[in-house]
Protein backbone atom coordinates (compact mmCIF):
# COMPACT_ATOMS: atom_id res chain seq x y z
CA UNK A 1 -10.72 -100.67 111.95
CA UNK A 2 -10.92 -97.07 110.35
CA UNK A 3 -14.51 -96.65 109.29
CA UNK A 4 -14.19 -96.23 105.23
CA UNK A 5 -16.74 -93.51 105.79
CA UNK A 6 -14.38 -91.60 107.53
CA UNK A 7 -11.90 -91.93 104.53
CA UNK A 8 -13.94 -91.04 101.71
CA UNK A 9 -15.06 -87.90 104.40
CA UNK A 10 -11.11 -86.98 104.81
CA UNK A 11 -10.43 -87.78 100.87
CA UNK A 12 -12.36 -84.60 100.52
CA UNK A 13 -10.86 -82.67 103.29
CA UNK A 14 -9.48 -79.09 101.35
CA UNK A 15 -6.06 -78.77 101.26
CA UNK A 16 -5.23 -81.99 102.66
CA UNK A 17 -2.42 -84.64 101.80
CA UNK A 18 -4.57 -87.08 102.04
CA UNK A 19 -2.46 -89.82 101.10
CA UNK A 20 0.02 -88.88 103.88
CA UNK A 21 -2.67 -88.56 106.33
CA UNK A 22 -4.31 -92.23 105.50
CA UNK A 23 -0.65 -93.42 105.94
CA UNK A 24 0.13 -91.57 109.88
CA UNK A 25 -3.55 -93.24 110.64
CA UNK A 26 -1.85 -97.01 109.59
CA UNK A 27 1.35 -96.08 112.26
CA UNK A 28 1.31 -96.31 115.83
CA UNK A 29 -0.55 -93.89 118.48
CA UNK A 30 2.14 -91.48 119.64
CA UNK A 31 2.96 -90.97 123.84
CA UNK A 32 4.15 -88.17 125.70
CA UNK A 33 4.66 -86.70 128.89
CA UNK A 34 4.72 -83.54 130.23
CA UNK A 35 6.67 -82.55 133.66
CA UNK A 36 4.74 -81.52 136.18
CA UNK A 37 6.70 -78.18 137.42
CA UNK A 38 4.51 -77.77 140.45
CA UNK A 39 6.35 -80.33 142.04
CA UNK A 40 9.71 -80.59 139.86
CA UNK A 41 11.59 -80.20 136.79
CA UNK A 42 13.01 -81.96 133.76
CA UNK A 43 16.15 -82.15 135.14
CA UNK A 44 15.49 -84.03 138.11
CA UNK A 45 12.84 -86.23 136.16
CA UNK A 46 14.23 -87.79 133.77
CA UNK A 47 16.92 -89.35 135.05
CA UNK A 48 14.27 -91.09 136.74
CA UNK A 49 12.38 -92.91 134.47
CA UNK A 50 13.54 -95.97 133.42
CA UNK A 51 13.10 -94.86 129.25
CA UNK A 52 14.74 -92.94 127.14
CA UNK A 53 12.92 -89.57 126.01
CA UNK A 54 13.05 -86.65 123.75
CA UNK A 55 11.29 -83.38 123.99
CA UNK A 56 8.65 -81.90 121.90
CA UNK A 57 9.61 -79.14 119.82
CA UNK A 58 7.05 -76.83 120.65
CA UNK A 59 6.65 -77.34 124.12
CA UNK A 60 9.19 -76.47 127.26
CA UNK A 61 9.01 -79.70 129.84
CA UNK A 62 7.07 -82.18 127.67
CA UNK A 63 8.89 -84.94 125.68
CA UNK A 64 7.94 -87.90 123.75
CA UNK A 65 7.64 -91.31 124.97
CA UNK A 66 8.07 -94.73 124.06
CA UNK A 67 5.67 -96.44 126.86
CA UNK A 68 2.77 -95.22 128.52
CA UNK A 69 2.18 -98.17 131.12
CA UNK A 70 3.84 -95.68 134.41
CA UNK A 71 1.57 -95.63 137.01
CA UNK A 72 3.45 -97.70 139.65
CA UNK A 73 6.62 -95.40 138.91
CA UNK A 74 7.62 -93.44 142.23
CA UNK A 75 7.30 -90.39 139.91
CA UNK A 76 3.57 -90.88 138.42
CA UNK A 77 3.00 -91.52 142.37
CA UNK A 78 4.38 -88.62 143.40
CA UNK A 79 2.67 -85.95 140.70
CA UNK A 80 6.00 -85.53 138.65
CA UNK A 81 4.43 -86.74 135.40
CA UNK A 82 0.92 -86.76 133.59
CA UNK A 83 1.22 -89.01 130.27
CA UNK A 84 -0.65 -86.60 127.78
CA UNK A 85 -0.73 -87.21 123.77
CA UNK A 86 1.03 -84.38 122.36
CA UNK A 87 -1.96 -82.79 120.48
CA UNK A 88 -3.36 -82.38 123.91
CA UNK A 89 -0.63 -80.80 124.98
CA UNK A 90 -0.31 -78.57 122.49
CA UNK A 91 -3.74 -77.09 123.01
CA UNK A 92 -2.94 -74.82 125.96
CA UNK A 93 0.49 -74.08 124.56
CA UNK A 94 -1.47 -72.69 121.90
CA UNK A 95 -3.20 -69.91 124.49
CA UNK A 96 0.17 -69.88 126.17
CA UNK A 97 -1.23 -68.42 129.48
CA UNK A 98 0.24 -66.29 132.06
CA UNK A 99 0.50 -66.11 135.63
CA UNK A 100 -2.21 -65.07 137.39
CA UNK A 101 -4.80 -65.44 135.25
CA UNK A 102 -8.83 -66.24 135.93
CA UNK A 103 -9.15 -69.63 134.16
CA UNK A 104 -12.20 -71.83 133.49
CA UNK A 105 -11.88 -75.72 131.98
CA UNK A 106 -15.31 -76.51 131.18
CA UNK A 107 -14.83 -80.53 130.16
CA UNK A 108 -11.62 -81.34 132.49
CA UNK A 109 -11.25 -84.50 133.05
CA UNK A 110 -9.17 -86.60 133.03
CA UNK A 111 -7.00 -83.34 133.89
CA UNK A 112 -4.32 -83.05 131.53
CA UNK A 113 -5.28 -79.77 130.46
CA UNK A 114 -6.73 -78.72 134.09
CA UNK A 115 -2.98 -79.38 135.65
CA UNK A 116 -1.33 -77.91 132.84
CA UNK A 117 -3.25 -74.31 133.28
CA UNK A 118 -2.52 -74.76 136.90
CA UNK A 119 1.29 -74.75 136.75
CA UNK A 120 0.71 -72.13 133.88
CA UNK A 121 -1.13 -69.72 135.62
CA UNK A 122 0.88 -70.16 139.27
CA UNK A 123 -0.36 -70.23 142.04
CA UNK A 124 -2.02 -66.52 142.18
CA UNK A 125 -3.88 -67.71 139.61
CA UNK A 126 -7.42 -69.23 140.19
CA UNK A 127 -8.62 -72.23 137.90
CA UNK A 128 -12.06 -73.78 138.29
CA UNK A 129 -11.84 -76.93 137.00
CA UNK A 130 -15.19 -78.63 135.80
CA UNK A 131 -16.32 -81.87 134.64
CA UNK A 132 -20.64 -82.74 133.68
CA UNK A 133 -20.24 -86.35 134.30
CA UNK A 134 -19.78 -87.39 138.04
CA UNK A 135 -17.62 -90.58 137.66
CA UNK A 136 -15.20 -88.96 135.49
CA UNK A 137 -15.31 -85.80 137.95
CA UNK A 138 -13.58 -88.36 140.40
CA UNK A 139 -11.38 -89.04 138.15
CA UNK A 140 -10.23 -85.36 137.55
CA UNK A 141 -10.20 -84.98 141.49
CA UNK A 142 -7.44 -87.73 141.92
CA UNK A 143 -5.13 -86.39 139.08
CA UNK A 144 -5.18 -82.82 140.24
CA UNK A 145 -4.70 -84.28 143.96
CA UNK A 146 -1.85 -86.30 142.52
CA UNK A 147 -0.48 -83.50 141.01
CA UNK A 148 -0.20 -81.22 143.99
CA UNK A 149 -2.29 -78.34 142.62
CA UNK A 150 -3.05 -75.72 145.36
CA UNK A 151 -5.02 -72.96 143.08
CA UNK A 152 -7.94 -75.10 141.62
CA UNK A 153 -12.15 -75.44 142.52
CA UNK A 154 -13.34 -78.64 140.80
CA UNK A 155 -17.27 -78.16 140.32
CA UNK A 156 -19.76 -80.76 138.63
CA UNK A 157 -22.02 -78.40 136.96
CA UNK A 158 -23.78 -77.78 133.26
CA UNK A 159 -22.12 -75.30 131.47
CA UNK A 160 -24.98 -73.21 131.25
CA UNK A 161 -25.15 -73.05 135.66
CA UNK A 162 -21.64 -72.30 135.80
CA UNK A 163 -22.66 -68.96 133.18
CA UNK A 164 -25.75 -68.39 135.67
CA UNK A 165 -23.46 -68.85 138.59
CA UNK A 166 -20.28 -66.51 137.50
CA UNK A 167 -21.21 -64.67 134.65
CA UNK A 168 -18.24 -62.88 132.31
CA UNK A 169 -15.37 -62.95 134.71
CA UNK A 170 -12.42 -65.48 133.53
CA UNK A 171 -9.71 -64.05 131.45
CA UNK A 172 -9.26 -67.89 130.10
CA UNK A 173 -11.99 -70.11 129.25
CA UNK A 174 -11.39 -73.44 127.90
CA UNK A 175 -13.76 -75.06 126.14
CA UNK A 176 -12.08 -78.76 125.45
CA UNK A 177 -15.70 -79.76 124.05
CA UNK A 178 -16.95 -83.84 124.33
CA UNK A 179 -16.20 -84.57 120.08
CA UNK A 180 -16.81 -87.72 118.03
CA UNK A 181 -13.47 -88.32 118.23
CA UNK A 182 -11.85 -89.11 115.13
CA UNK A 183 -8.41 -87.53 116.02
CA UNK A 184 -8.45 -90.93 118.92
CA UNK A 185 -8.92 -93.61 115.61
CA UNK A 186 -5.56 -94.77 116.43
CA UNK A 187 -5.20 -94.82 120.02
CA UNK A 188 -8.55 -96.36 120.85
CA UNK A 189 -10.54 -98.92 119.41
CA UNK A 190 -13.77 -97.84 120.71
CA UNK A 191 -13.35 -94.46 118.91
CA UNK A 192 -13.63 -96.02 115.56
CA UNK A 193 -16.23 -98.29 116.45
CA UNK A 194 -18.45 -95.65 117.87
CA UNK A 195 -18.02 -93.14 114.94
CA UNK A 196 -20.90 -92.26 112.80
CA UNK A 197 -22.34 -89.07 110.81
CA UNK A 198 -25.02 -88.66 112.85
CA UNK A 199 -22.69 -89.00 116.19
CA UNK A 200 -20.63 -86.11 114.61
CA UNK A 201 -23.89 -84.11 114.18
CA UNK A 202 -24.93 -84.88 117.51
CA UNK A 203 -21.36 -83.58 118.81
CA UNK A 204 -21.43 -80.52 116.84
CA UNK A 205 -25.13 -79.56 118.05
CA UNK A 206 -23.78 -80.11 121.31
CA UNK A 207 -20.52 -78.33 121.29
CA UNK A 208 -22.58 -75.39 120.11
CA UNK A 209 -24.53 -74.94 123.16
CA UNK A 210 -21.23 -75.13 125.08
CA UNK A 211 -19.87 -72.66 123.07
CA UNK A 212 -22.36 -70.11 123.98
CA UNK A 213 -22.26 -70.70 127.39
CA UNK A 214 -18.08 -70.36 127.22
CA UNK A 215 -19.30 -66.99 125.55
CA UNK A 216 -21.00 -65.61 129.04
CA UNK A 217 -18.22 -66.33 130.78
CA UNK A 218 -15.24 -64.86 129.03
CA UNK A 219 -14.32 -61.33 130.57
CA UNK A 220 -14.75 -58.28 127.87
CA UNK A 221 -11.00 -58.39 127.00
CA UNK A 222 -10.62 -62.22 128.17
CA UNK A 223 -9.94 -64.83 125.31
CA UNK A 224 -11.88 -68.65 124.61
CA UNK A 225 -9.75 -71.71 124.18
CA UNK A 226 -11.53 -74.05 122.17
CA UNK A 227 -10.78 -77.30 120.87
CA UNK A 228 -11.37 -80.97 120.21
CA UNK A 229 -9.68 -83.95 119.21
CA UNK A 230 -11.72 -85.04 116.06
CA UNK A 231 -11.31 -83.80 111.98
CA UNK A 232 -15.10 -82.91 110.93
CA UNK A 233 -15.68 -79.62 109.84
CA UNK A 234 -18.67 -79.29 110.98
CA UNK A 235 -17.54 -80.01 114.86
CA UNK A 236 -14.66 -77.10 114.29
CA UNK A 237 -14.29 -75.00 111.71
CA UNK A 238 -18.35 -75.05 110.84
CA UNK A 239 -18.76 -74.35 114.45
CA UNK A 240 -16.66 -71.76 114.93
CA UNK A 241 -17.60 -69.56 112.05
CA UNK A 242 -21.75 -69.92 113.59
CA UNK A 243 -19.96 -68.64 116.97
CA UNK A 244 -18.34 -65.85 114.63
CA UNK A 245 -21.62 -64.78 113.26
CA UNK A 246 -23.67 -65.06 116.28
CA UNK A 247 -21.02 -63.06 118.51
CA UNK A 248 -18.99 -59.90 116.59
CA UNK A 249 -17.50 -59.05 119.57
CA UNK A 250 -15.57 -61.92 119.23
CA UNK A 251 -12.58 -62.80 117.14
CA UNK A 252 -10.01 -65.14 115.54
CA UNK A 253 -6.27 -64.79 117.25
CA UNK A 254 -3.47 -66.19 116.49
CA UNK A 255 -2.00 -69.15 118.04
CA UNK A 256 1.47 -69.07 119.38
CA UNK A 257 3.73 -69.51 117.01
CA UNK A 258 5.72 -72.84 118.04
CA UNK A 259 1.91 -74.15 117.66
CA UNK A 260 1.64 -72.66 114.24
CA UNK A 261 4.93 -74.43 112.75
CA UNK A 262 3.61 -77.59 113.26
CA UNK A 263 0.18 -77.63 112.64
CA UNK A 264 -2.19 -76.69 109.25
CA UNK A 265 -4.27 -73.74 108.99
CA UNK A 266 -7.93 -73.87 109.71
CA UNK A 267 -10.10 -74.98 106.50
CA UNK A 268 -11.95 -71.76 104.78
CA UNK A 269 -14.78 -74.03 103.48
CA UNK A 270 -17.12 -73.59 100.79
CA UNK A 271 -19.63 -70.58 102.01
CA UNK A 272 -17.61 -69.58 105.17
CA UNK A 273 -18.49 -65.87 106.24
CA UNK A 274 -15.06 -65.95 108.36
CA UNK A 275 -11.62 -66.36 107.74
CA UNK A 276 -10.92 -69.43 109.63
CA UNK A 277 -7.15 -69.84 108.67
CA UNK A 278 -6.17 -68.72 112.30
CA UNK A 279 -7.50 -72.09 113.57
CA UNK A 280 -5.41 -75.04 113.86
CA UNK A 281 -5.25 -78.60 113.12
CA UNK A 282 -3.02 -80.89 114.79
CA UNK A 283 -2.51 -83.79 111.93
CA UNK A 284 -0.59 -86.77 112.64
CA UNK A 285 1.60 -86.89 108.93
CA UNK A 286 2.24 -83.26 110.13
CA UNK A 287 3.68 -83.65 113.76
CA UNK A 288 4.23 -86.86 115.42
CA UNK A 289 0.59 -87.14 117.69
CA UNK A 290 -3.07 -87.81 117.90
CA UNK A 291 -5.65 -85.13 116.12
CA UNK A 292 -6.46 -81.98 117.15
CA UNK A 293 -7.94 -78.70 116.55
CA UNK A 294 -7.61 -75.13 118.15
CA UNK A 295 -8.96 -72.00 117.63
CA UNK A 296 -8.09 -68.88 119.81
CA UNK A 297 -10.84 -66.53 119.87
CA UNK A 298 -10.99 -62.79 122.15
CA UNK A 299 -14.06 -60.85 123.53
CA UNK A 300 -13.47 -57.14 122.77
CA UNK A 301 -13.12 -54.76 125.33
CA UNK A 302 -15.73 -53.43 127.49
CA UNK A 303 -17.71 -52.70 130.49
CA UNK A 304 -18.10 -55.98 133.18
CA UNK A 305 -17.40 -58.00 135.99
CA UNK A 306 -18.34 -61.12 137.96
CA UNK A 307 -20.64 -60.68 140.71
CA UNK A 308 -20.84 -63.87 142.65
CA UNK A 309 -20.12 -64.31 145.93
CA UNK A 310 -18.79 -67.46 147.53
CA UNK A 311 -21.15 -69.62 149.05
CA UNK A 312 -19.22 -72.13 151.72
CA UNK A 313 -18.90 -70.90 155.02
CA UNK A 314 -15.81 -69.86 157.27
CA UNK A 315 -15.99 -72.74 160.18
CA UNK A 316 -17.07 -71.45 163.72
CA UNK A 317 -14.23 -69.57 165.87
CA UNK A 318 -13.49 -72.66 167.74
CA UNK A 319 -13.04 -74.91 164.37
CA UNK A 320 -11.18 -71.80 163.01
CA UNK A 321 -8.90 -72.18 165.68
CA UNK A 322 -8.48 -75.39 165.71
CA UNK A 323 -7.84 -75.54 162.45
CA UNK A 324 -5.01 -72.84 162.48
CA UNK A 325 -3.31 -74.49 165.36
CA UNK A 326 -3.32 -77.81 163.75
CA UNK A 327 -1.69 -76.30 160.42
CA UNK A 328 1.12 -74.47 162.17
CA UNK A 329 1.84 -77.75 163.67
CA UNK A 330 2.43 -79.71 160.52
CA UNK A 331 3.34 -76.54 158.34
CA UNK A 332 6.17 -74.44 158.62
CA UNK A 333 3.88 -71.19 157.95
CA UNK A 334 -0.30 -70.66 156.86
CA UNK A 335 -0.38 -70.76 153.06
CA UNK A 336 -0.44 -66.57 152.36
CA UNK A 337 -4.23 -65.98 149.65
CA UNK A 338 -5.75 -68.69 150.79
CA UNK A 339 -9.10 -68.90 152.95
CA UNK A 340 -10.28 -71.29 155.58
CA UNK A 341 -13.55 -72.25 154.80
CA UNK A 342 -15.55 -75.65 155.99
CA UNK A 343 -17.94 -78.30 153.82
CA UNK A 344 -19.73 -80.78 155.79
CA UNK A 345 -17.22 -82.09 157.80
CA UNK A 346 -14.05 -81.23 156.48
CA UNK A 347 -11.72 -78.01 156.06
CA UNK A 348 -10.41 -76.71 153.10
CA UNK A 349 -7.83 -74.26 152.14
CA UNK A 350 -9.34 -72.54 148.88
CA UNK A 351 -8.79 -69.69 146.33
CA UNK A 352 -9.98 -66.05 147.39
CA UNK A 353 -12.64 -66.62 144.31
CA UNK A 354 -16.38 -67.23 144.60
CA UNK A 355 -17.38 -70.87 145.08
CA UNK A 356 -20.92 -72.33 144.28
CA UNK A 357 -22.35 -74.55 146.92
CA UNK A 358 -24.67 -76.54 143.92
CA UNK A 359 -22.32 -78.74 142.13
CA UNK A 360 -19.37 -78.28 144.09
CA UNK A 361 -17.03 -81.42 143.66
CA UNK A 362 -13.81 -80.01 145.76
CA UNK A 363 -13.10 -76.35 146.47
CA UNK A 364 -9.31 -76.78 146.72
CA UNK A 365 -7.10 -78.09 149.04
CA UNK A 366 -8.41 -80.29 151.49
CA UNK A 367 -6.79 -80.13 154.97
CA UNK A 368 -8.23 -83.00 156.35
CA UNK A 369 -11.80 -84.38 158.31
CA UNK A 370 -13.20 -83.49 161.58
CA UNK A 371 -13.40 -85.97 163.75
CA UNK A 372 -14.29 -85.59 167.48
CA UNK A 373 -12.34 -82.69 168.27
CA UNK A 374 -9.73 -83.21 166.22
CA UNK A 375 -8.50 -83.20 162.40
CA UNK A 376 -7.61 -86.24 160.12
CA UNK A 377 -5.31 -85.19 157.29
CA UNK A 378 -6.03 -85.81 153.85
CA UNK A 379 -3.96 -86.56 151.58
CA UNK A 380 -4.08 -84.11 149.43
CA UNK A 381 -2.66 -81.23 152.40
CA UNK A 382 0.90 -83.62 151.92
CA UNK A 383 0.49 -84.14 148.08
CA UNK A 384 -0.11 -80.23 147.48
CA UNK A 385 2.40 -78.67 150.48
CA UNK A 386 4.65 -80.75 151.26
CA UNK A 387 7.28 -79.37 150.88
CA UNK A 388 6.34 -76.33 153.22
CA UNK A 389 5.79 -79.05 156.09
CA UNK A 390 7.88 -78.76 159.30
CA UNK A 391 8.87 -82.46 159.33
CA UNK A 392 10.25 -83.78 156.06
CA UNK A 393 11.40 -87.37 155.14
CA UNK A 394 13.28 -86.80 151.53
CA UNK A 395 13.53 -90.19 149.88
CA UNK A 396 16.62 -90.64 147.06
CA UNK A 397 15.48 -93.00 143.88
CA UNK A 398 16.71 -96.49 144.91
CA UNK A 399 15.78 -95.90 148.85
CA UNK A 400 13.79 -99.12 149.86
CA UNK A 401 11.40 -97.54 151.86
CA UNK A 402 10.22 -95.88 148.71
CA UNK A 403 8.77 -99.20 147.75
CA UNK A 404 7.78 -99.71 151.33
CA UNK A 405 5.79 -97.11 151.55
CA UNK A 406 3.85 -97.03 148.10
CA UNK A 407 2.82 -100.74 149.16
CA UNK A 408 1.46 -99.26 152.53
CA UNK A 409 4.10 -100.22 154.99
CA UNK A 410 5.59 -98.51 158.35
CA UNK A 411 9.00 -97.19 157.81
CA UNK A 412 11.67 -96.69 159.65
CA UNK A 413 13.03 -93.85 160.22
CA UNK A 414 17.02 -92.68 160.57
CA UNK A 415 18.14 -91.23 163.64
CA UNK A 416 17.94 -87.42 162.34
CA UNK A 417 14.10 -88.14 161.30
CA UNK A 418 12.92 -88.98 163.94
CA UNK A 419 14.65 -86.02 165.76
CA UNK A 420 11.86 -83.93 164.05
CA UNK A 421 9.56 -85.49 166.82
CA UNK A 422 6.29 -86.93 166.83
CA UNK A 423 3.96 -85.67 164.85
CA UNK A 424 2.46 -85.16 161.31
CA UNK A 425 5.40 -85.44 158.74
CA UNK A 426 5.57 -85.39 154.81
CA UNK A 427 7.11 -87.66 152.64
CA UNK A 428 9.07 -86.61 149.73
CA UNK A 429 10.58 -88.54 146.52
CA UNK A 430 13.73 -86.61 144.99
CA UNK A 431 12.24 -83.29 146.08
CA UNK A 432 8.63 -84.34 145.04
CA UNK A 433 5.86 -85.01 147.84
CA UNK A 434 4.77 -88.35 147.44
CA UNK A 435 1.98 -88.26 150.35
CA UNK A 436 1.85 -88.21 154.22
CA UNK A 437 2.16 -90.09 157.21
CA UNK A 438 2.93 -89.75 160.89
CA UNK A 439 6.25 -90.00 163.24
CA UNK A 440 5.55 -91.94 165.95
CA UNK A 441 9.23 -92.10 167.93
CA UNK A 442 11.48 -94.29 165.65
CA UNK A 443 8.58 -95.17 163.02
CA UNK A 444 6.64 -92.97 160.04
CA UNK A 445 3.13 -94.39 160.40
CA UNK A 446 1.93 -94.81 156.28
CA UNK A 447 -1.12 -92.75 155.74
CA UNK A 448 -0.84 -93.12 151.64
CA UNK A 449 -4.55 -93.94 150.55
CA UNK A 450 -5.11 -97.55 150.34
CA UNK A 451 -6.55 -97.09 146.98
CA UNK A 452 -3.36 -95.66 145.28
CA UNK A 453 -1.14 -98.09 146.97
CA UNK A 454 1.09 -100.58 144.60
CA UNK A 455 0.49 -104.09 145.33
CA UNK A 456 2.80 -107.10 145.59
């Protein structure tokens, strides 16, 4: 149930149909997905799922969707999808990154936004990927394992130590800021039941520490990203023209301009010292989605740069070796940019970027545990490179030991897989590497996590 409060709130909205509006709120929530191209592309994809889709118009490799319910699909398994509303989508096609950038996500999870930057920025870019509340950190940590990500440091820190910690050094921060939520009313029950004035206040005061934080650690030249999924002015358009006023070297940008054709300009309210028509709102009677609001803003140019240093250790020479031997075993070469480094009692393959010790949730790819002179893989070494792994069992759509495996079970293997030899092998879905496991003569021994497994 839409709180009426909300309504007579929106009925005064400037410049909005509000009539049209009240109607998209009576309609169904709207799905999408977006491809994951780290691990493959439309046109292997969709064939695959077992819907019909159609793709957003202002967004390469995302469509919409008539079904959300995909997580035992072969493809959600295997990274090649992240269900994502299309509002959400649209906020980092509203930056429209490059590669290579220095990218900060300061309220990640669950990770739609997080993977998205990742395949935007490639992998010579460097995203640090952060999440405030622990259980949903583990969250964030499974979806950007899922999706094979290889450039990303996932840290479960205040926004105010990660400033302390890094200073102005990202050319990208985004600041998707914790909101009261009203652009959700459709999609979640609990949204409307939790929604009150003085939550929005709350939210606003809150956003507006987070804000100033993002400020401290946007690079003179570097731009902010920020945006949440609620309507109030005074959690976007109110806040944004305080940031304004309290930072001039700071300003509006434009969005890109597939974003612009299908959203409404920001609201210049009553007493505004900005012009705030460069934000954006993402209304449902306007494009087919959940709510949403942007604003681009850039730090003018100047002096500065980060000066943190990393602070995880390489492992001792003998781990170091170890370690090296055991990845040109299972690899076909050592990822080029990335550095060795050891925490507690497992090895890592992580961006050349400072990483703080404090708070530190997962500092990139993990290779796998030590365990009495030797290393366990992880998962996330197969889910990540897979594909650059000496022994390869590619698995067609339809192939039974698909199922097999995703339910835990040893596999067979054909005559020219098992001619790889024993050893440490990959296993891939249409091109897309699903997780790992081990050849053992004749047999791939399952090492998929229990926990993502399908049952039955």
């Amino acid at each position: 149930m839409i709180p009426q409060e909300f309504l007579d709130r929106m009925r005064r909205m400037p410049s909005l149909d509000f009539d049209a509006f009240e109607a998209a709120l009576n309609t169904p929530a709207v799905r999408a997905l977006r491809v994951n191209t780290v691990k493959t592309n439309s046109e292997k994809l969709i064939p695959l799922l077992p819907f019909s889709v159609s793709p957003l118009p202002f967004a390469a490799n995302a469509f919409y969707a008539p079904e959300d319910k995909v997580g035992a699909l072969p493809a959600h398994h295997a990274g090649m999808i992240y269900m994502q509303d299309p509002g959400a989508i649209s906020t980092v096609c509203a930056a429209a990154p490059d590669k290579g950038l220095r990218v900060i996500d300061l309220c990640a999870a669950p990770g739609g936004k997080t993977t998205q930057l990742a395949a935007a920025i490639g992998e010579n870019g460097v995203l640090v990927s952060n999440e405030y509340v622990s259980a949903r950190c583990r969250i964030l940590q499974g979806n950007i394992e899922r999706m094979g990500t290889k450039n990303v440091i996932l840290t479960n820190l205040s926004t105010d130590r990660l400033a302390d910690f890094y200073g102005a050094c990202f050319d990208l921060v985004v600041a998707d800021v914790p909101c009261s939520g009203e652009g959700m009313f459709r999609k979640y029950d609990v949204a409307s039941s939790e929604w009150s004035p003085e939550n929005v206040k709350m939210c606003a005061e809150r956003q507006r520490e987070i804000l100033e934080n993002a400020a401290r650690l946007t690079r003179p030249g570097g731009r902010l990203l920020y945006s949440t999924c609620t309507f109030s002015l005074e959690e976007n358009e109110q806040n944004i023209d305080a940031f304004l006023t309290a930072h001039p070297d700071f300003s509006l940008l434009p969005v890109a301009p597939e974003i612009i054709r299908i959203t409404a300009s920001g609201v210049c309210f009553s007493g505004a010292g900005h012009d705030l028509s460069a934000c954006r709102r993402f209304y449902p009677h306007i494009s087919p989605g959940e709510g949403q609001f942007v604003a681009l803003l850039a730090r003018q140019e100047g002096d500065g740069e980060y000066a943190a240093k990393s602070e995880l250790s390489a492992p001792d020479r003998k781990t170091a070796q170890m370690a090296e031997a055991f990845l040109r075993d299972a690899l076909t070469e050592i990822p080029d940019g990335m550095q060795l480094l050891q925490w507690r009692d497992t090895l890592w393959l992580t961006p050349d970027f400072p990483i703080p010790l404090r708070g530190l949730f997962a500092p990139g790819v993990c290779i796998g545990t030590l365990q009495k002179g030797r290393i366990e893989p992880h998962h996330q070494l197969a889910s990540a490179y897979g594909k650059q792994y000496r022994r390869q069992i590619d698995l067609s759509d339809g192939d039974p030991r698909v199922t097999a495996y995703l339910r835990g079970e040893e596999l067979p293997l054909t005559a020219a897989e098992a001619a790889y030899g024993n050893g440490y092998a990959a296993l891939l879905y249409e091109g897309a590497p699903l997780g790992g496991g081990k050849i053992v003569g004749d047999r791939l021994k399952n090492h998929y996590p229990k926990g993502l497994r399908n049952r039955g």
